[in-house]
C-alpha atoms as a PDB file:
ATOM      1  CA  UNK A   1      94.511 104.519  54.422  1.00  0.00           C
ATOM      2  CA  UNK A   2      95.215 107.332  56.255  1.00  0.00           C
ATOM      3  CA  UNK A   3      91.944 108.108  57.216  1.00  0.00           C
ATOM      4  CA  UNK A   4      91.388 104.611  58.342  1.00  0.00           C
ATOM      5  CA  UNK A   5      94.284 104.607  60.731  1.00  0.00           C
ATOM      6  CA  UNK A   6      92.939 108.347  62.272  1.00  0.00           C
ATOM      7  CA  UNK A   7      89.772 106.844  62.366  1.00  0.00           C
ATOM      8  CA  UNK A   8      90.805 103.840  63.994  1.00  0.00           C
ATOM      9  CA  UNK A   9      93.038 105.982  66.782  1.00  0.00           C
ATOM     10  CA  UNK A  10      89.864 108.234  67.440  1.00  0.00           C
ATOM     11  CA  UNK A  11      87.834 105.524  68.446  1.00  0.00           C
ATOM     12  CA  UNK A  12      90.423 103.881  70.409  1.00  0.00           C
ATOM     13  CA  UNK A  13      90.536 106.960  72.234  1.00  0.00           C
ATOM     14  CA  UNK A  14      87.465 107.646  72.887  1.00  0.00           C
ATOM     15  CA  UNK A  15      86.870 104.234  74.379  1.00  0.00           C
ATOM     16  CA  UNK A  16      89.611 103.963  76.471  1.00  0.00           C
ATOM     17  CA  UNK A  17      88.901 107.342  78.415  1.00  0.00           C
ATOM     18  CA  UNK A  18      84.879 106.401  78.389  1.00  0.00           C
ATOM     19  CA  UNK A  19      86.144 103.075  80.614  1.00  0.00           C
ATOM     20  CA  UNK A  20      88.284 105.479  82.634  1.00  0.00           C
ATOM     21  CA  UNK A  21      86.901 105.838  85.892  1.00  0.00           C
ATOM     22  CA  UNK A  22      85.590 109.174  86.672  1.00  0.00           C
ATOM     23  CA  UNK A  23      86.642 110.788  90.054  1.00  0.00           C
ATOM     24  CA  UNK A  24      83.241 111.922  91.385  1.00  0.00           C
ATOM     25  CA  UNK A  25      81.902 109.230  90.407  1.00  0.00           C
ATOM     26  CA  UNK A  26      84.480 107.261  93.026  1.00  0.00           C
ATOM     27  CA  UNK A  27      83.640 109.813  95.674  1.00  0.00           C
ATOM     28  CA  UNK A  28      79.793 108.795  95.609  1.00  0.00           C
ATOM     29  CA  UNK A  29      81.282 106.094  98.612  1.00  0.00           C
ATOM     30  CA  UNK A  30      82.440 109.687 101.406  1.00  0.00           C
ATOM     31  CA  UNK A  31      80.583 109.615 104.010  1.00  0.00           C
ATOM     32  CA  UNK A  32      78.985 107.887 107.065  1.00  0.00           C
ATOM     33  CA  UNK A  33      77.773 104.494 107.367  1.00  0.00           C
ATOM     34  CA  UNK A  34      76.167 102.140 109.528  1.00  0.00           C
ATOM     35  CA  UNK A  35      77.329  98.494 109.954  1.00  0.00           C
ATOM     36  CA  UNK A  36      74.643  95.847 109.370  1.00  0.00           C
ATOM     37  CA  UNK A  37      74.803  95.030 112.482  1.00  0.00           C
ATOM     38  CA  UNK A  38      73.900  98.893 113.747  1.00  0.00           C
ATOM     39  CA  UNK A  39      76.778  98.655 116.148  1.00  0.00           C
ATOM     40  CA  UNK A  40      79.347 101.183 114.788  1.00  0.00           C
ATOM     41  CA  UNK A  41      79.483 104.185 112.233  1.00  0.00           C
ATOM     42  CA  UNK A  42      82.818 104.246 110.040  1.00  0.00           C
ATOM     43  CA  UNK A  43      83.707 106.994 108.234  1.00  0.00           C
ATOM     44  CA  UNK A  44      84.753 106.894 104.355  1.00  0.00           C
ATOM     45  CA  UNK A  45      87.439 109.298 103.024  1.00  0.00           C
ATOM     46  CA  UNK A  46      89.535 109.367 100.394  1.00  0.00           C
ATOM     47  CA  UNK A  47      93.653 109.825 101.060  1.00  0.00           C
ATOM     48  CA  UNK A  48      96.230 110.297  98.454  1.00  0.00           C
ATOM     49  CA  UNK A  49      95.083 110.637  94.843  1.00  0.00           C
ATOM     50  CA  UNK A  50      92.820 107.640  94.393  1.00  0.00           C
ATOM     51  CA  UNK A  51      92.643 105.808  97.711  1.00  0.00           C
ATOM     52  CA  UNK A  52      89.812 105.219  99.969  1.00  0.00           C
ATOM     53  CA  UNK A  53      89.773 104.231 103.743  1.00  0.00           C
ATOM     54  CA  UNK A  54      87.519 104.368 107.122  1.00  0.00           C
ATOM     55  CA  UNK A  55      87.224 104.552 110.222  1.00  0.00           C
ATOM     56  CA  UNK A  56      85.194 104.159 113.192  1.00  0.00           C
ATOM     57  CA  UNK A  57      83.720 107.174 114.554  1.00  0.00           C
ATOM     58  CA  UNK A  58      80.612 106.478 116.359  1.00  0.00           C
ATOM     59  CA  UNK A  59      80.243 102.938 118.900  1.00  0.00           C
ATOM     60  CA  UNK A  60      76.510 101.935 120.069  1.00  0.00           C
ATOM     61  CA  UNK A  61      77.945 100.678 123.228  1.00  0.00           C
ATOM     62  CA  UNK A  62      81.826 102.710 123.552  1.00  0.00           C
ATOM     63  CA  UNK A  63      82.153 101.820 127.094  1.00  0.00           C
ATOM     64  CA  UNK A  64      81.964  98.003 128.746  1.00  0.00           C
ATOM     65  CA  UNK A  65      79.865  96.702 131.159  1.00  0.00           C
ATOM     66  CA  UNK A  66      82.251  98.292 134.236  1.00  0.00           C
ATOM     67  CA  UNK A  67      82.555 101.452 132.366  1.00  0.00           C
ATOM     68  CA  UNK A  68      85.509 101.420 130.743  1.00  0.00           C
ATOM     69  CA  UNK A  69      85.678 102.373 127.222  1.00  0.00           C
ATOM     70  CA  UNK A  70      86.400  99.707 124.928  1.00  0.00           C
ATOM     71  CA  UNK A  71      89.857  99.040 123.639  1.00  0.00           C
ATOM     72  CA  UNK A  72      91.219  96.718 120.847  1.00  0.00           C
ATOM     73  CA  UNK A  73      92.180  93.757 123.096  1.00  0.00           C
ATOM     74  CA  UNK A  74      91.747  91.523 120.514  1.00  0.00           C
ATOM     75  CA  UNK A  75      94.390  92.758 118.134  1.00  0.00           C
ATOM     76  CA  UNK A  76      97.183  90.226 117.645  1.00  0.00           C
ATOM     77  CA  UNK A  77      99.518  93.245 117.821  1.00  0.00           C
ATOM     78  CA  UNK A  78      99.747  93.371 121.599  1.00  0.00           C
ATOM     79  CA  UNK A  79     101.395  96.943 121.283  1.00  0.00           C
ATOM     80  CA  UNK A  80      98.052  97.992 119.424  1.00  0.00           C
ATOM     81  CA  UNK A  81      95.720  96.531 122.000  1.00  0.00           C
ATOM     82  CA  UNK A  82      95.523  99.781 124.010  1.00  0.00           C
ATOM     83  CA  UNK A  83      94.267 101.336 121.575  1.00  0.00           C
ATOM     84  CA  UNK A  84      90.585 102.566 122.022  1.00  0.00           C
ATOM     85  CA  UNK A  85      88.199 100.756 119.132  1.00  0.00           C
ATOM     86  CA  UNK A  86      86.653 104.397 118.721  1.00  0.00           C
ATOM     87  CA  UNK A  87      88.789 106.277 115.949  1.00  0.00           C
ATOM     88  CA  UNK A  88      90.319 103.096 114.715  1.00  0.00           C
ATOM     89  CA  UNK A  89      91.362 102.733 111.264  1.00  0.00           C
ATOM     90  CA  UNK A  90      89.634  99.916 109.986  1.00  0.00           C
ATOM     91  CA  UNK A  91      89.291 100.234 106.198  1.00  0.00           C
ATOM     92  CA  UNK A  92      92.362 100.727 104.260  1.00  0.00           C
ATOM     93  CA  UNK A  93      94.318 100.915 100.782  1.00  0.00           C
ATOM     94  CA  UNK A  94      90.608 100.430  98.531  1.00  0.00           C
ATOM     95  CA  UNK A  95      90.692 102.114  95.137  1.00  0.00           C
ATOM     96  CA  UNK A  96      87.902 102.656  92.799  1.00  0.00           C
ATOM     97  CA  UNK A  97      88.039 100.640  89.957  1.00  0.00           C
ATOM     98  CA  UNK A  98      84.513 101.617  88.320  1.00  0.00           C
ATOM     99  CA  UNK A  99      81.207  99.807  88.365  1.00  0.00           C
ATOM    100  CA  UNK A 100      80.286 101.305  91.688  1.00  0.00           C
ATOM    101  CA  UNK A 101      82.992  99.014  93.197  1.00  0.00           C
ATOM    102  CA  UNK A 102      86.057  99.798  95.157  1.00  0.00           C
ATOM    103  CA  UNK A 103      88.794  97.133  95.422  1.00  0.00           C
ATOM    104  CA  UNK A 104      92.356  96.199  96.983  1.00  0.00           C
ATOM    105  CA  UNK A 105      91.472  97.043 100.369  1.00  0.00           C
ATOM    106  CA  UNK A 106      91.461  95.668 103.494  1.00  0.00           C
ATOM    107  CA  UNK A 107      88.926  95.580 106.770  1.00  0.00           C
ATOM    108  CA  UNK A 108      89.744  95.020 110.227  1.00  0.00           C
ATOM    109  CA  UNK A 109      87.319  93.689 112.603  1.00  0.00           C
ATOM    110  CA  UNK A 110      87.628  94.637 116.138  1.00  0.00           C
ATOM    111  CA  UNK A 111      85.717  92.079 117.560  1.00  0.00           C
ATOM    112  CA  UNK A 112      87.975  89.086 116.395  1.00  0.00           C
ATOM    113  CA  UNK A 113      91.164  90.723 116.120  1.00  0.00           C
ATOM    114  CA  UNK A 114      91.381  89.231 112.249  1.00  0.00           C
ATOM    115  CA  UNK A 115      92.098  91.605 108.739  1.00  0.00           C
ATOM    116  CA  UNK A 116      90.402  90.389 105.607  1.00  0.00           C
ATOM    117  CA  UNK A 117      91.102  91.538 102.136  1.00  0.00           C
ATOM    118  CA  UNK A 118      87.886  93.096 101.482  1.00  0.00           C
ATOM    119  CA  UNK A 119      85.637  94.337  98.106  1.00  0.00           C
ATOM    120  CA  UNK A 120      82.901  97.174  98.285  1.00  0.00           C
ATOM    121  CA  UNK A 121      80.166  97.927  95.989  1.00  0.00           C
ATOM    122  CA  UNK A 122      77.567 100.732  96.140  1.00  0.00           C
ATOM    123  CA  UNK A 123      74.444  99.076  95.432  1.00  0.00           C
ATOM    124  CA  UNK A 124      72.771 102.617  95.463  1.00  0.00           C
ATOM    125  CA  UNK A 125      73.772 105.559  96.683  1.00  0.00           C
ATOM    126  CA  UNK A 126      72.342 104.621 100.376  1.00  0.00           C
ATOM    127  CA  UNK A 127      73.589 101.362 100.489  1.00  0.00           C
ATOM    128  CA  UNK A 128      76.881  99.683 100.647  1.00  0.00           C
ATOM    129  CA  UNK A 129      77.732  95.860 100.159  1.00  0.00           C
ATOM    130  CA  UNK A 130      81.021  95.606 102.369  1.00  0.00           C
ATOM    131  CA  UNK A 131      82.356  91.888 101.311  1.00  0.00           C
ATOM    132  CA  UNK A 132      85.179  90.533 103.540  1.00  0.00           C
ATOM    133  CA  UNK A 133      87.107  87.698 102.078  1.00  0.00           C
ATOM    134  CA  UNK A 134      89.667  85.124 103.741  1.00  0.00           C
ATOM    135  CA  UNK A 135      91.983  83.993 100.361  1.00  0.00           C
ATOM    136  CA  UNK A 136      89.193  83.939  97.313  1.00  0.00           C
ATOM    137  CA  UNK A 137      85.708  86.614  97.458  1.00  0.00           C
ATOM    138  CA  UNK A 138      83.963  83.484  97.622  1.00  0.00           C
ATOM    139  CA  UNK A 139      85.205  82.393 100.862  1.00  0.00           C
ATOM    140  CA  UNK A 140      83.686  85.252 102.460  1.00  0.00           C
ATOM    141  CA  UNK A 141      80.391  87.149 104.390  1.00  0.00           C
ATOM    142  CA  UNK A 142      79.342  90.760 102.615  1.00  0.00           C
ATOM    143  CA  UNK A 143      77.317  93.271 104.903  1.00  0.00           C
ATOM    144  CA  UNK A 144      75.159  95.274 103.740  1.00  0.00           C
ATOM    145  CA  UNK A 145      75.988  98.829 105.463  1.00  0.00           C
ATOM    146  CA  UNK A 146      73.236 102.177 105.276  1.00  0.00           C
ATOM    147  CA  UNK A 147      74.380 105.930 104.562  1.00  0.00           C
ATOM    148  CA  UNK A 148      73.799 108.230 107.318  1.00  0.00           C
ATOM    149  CA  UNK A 149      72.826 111.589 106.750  1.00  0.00           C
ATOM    150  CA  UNK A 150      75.194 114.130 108.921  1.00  0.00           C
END
């Protein structure tokens, strides 16, 4: 009997730390990508122990048409809205939760001013499906974002 019940531990064991996440494995996401629609570069890094977040370091167009560079006008914080879109936080608060996808986050979009709660998944280890999501995933558009090599 006791054999069985080592036995029985041992296996538990093993299988719950094979299910366990690995760091690296999270970490595959670091790095530079470009947004489906080619228009900005955002920056992935990882802050605290096991939380992941971007932001925008590179604009197509940074500046507007009278050259001025472009500031987040469209935030609904209007204390925020001098803020220049370049350098803007605008993934936060995803961890890795295995399965090449990265969850509990949130995106900003500068162009509408709105925050979605947002789901990522590493469809290879070029390509990112970026899913922002108004209530339920299904109510929601995913971009498909490329790595850039630095």
């Amino acid at each position: 009997m006791k054999k069985l019940t080592l036995f029985s531990f041992i296996i538990f064991t093993v299988s719950v730390f094979s299910q366990t996440p690995s760091v690296a494995e999270g970490d595959k996401i670091l790095g530079t990508w470009l947004t489906g629609s080619g228009n900005a570069h955002i920056k992935i890094t990882k802050y605290g122990e096991s939380k992941y977040g971007g932001k925008i370091v590179w604009l197509k167009d940074p500046k507007r048409a009278d050259g001025t560079i472009k500031n987040d006008d469209k935030n609904p914080d209007k204390a925020k809205q001098a803020n220049t879109i370049m350098g803007l936080n605008n993934l936060l608060g995803f961890t890795y939760s295995g399965n090449k996808s990265y969850e509990g986050g949130s995106i900003y979009d500068p162009e509408n001013g709105k925050t979605y709660k947002c789901v990522m998944t590493l469809d290879d280890d070029n390509t990112l499906k970026v899913r922002g999501y108004v209530g339920i995933q299904m109510l929601g558009r995913t971009d498909l974002w490329k790595r850039v090599t630095e």
